[in-house]
Protein backbone atom coordinates (compact mmCIF):
# COMPACT_ATOMS: atom_id res chain seq x y z
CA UNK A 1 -5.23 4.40 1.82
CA UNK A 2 -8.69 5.64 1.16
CA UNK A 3 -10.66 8.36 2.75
CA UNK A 4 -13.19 6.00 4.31
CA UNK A 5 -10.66 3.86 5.71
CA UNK A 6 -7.83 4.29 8.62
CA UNK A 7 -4.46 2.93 7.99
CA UNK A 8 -4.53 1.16 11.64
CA UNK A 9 -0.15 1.26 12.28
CA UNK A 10 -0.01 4.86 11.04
CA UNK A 11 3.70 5.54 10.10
CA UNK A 12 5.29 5.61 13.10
CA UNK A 13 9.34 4.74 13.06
CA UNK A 14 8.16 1.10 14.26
CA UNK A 15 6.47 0.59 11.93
CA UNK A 16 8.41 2.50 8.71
CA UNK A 17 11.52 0.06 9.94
CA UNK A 18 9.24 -3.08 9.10
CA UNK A 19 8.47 -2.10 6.13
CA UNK A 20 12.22 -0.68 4.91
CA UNK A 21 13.02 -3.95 5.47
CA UNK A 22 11.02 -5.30 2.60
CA UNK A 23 12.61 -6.29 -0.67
CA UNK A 24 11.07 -7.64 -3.75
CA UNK A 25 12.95 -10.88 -2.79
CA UNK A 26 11.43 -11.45 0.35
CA UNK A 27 8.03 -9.66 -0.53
CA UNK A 28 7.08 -10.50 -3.65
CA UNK A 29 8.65 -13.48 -5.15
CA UNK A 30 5.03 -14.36 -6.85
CA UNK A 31 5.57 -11.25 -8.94
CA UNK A 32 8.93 -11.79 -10.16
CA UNK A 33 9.14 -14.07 -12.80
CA UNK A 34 6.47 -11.89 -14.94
CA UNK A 35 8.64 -9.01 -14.96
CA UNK A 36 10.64 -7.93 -18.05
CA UNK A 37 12.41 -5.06 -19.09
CA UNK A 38 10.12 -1.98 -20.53
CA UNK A 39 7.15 -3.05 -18.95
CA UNK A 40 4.85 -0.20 -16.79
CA UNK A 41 4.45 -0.89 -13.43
CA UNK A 42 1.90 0.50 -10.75
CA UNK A 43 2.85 -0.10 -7.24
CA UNK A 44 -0.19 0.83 -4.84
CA UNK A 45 0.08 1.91 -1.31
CA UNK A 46 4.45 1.53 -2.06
CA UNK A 47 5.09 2.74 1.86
CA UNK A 48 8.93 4.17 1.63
CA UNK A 49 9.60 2.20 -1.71
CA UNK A 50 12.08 -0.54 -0.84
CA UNK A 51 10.24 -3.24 -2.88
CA UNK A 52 8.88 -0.18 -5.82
CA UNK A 53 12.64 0.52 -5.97
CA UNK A 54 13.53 -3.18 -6.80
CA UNK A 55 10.69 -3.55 -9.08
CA UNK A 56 12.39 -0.61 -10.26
CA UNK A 57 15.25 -2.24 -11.31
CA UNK A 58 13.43 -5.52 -12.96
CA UNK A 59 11.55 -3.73 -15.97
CA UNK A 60 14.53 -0.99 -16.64
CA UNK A 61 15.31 -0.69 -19.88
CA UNK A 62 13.48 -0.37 -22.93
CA UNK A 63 11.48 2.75 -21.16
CA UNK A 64 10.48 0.20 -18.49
CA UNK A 65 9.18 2.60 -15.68
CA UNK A 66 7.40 2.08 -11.67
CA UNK A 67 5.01 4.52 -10.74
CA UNK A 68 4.99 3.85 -7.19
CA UNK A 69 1.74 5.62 -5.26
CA UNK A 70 0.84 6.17 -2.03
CA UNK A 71 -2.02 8.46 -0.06
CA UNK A 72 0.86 9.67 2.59
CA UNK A 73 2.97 12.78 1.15
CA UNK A 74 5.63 12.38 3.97
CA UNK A 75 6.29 8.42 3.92
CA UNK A 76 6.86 9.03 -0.09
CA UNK A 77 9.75 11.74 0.75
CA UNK A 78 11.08 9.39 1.98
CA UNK A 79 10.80 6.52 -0.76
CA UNK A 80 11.97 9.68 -2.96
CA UNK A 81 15.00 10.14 -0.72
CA UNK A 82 16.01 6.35 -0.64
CA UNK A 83 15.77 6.02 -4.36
CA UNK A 84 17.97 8.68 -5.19
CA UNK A 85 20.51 7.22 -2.99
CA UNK A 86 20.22 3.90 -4.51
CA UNK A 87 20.22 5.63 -8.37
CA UNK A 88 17.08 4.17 -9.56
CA UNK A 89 15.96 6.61 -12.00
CA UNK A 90 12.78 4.95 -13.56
CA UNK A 91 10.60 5.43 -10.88
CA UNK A 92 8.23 8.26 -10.22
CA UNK A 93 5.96 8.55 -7.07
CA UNK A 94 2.90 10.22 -6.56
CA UNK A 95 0.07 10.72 -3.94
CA UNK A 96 -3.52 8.79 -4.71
CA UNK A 97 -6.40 7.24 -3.73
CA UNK A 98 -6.51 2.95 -4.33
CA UNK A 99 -10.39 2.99 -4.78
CA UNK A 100 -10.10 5.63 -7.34
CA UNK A 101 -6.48 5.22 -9.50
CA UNK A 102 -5.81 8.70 -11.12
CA UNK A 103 -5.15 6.70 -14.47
CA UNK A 104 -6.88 6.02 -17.82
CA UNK A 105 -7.98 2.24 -18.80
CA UNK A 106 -5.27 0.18 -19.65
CA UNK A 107 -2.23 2.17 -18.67
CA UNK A 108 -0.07 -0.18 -16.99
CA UNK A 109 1.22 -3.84 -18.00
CA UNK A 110 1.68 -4.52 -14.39
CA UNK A 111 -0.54 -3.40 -11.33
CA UNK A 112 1.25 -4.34 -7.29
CA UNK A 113 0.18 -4.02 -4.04
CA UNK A 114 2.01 -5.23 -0.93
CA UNK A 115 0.22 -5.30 2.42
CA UNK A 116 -2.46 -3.07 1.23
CA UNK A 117 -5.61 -4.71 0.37
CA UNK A 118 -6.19 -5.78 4.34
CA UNK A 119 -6.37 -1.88 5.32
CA UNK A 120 -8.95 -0.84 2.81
CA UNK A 121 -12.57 -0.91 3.14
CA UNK A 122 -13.56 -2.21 0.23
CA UNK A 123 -10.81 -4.22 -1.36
CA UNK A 124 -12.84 -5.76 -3.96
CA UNK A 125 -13.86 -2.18 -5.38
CA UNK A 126 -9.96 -1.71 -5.14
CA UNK A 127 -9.44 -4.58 -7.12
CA UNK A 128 -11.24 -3.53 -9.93
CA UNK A 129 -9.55 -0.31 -9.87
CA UNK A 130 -6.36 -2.24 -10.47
CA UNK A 131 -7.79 -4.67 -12.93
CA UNK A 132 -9.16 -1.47 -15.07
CA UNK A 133 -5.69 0.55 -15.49
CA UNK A 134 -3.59 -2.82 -16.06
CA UNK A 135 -3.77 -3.64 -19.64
CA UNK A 136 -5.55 -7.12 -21.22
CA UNK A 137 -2.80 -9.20 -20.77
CA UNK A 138 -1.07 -7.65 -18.07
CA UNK A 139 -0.95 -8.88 -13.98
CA UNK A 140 -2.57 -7.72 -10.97
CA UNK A 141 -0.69 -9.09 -8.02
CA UNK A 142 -1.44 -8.55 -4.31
CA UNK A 143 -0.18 -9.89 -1.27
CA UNK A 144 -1.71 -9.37 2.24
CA UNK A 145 -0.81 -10.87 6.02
CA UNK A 146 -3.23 -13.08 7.44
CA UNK A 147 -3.34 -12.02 10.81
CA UNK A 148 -5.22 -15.17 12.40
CA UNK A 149 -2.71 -17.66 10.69
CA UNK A 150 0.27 -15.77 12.50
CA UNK A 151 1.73 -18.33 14.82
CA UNK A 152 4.37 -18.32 16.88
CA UNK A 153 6.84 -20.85 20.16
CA UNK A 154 7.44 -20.50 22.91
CA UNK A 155 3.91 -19.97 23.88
CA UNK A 156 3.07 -16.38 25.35
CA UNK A 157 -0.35 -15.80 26.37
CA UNK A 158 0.64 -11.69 26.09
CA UNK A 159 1.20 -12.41 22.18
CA UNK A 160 -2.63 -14.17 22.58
CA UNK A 161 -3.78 -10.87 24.05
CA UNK A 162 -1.99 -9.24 21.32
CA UNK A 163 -3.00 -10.91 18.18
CA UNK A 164 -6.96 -10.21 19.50
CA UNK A 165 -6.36 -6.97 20.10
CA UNK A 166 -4.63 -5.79 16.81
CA UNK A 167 -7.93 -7.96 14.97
CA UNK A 168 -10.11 -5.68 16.94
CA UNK A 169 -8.87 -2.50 16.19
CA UNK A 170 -7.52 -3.13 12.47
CA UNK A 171 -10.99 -3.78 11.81
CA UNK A 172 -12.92 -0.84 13.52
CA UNK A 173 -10.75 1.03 11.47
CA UNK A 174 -12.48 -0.61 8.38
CA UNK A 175 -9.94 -3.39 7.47
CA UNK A 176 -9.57 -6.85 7.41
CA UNK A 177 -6.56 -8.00 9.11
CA UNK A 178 -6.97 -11.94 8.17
CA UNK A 179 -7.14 -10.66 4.29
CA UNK A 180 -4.45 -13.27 3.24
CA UNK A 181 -7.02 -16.17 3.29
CA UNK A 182 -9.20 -13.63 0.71
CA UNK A 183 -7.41 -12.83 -1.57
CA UNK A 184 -8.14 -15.64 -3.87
CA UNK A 185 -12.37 -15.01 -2.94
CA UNK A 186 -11.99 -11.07 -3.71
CA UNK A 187 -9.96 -11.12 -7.27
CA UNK A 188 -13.21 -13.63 -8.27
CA UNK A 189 -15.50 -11.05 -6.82
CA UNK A 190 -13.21 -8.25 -8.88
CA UNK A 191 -14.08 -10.39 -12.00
CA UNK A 192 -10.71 -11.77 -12.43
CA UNK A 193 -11.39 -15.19 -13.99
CA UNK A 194 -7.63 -16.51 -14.06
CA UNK A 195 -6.18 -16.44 -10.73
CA UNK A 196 -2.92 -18.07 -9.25
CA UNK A 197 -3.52 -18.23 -5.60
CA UNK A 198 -0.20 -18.88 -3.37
CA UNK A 199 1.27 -18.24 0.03
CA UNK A 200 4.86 -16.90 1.46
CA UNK A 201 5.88 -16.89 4.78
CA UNK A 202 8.03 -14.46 6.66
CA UNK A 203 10.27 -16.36 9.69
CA UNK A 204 12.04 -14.83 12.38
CA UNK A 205 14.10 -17.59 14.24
CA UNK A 206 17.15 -16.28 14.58
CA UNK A 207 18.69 -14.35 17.40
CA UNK A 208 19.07 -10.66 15.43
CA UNK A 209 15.57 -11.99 13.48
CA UNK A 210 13.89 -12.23 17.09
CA UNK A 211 15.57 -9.27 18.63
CA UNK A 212 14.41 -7.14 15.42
CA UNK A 213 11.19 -8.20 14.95
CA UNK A 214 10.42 -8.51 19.09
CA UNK A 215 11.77 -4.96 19.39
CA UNK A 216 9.37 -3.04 16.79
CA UNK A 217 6.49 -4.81 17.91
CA UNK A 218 6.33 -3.83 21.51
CA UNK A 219 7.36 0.09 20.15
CA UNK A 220 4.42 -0.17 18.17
CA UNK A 221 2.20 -2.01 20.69
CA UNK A 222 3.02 1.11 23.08
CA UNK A 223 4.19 4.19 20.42
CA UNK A 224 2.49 4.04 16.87
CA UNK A 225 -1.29 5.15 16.10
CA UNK A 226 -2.18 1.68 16.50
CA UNK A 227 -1.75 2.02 20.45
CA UNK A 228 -3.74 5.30 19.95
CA UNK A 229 -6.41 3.52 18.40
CA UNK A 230 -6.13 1.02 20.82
CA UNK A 231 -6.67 2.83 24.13
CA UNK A 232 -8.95 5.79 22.44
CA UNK A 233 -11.44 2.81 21.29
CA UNK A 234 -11.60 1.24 24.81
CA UNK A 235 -9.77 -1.59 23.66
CA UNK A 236 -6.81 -1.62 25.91
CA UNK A 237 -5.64 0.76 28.63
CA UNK A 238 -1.79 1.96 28.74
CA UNK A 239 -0.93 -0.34 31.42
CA UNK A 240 -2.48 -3.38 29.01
CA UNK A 241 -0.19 -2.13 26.09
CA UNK A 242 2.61 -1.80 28.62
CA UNK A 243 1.81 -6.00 29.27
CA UNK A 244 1.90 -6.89 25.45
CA UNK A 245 5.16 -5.46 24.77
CA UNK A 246 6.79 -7.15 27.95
CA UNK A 247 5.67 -9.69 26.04
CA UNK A 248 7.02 -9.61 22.97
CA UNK A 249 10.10 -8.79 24.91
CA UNK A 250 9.82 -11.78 26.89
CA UNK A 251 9.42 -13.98 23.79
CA UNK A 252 12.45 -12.16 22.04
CA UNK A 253 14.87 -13.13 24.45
CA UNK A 254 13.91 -16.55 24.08
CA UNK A 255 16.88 -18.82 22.85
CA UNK A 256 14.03 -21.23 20.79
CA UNK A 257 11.85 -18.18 19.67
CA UNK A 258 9.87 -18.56 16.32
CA UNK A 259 7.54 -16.73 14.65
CA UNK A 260 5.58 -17.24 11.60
CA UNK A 261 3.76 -14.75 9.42
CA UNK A 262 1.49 -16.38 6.55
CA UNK A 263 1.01 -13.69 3.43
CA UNK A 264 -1.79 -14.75 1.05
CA UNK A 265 -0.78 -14.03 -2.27
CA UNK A 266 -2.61 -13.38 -5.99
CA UNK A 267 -1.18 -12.97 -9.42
CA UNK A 268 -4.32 -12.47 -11.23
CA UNK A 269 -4.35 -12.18 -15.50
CA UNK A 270 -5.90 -9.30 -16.87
């Protein structure tokens, strides 16, 4: 993330397991069929590298490399350490800034970022980053949660209190937590002028789906730098936090429990 910007969950275990989880499968399905062997790849802001590492594996071949970046040295040990175990070998990671890509003009037939626009403060300028180091041809493709569109049953007035909350504090840290609904708004503003705009949806409705996603939600409503930001910004108090995550406990035990998360999504021609 940039300077000027906080990166509101931090990268506390609650949240890192949330993101392991992703896959390009499940993540970034809008990407996927422009992928070939031997293209070059940029992955922005790649967290611990489970969907670089599969993007990874799409362009191998024919010199086909990832250069998966991120402005956290420890969370990309990590990404370093789970690629070696999987044997992807055409992937390189390195620290950076999104607003300012360490990269000449055109370098890249592919330019990614997953959950990453929504924690900067100026996307759009981040946008044109990408669009500058991706090559005429080549795709820029974001994706980003939409924070007001998340939507959940049973009904669970702490989840209410929640979904407020994490608005309020994602963007006093400079963000914009309901970026999926922008995404199409900032690539025109980033002078893309061929756009695909789309939307995927996460769903947890199962009973390990509910337990899993229930579980690292009230850690991270109570544990992460999020519920530092929370209670240091007069947002919430401890015992508030401590009401949220009986929540989401509550509403992972339930035997009908759904929840919804809407991801805008971009694939944007250079």
């Amino acid at each position: 993330m940039p300077n000027d910007a906080t990166y509101t969950h931090g990268h506390h275990d609650s949240v890192l397991r949330s993101h392991r989880w992703r896959t390009a499968e499940n993540s970034a399905g809008h990407l996927l069929p422009e992928l070939r062997p031997g293209q070059r790849l940029l992955d922005v802001g790649c967290g611990p590298g489970t969907i670089s590492a599969d993007l990874a594996e799409r362009v191998a071949g024919d010199g086909g490399e990832v250069v998966a970046l991120d402005a956290a040295p420890g969370v990309l040990e990590q990404a370093r350490a789970a690629a070696s175990a999987r044997g992807v070998t055409n992937i390189r990671f390195t620290t950076g800034d999104a607003l300012a890509l360490d990269f000449p003009d055109g370098a890249f037939d592919v330019t990614h970022a997953h959950q990453v626009l929504q924690h900067l403060a100026d996307p759009v300028a981040a946008l044109r980053e990408m669009r500058r180091v991706t090559r005429p041809g080549g795709v820029v493709a974001v994706r980003d949660a939409d924070y007001a569109a998340m939507t959940w049953y049973p009904e669970a007035p702490g989840l209410t209190e929640w979904a407020a909350l994490y608005r309020a504090v994602a963007r006093a840290d400079g963000g914009e937590p309901d970026a999926g609904r922008r995404l199409l708004s900032w690539a025109r503003q980033a002078g893309f002028t061929d756009v695909r705009s789309s939307a995927g949806v996460w769903t947890f409705a199962t009973e390990a789906e509910r337990a899993w996603w229930s579980d690292l939600w009230a850690e991270r409503t109570t544990a992460s730098a999020y519920a530092e930001r929370a209670v240091s910004g007069g947002y919430a108090t401890r015992a508030d936090l401590e009401r949220v995550a009986a929540s989401w406990r509550e509403w992972g035990r339930a035997a009908d429990g759904w929840f919804a998360v809407l991801n805008g999504e971009a694939l944007c021609r250079v």
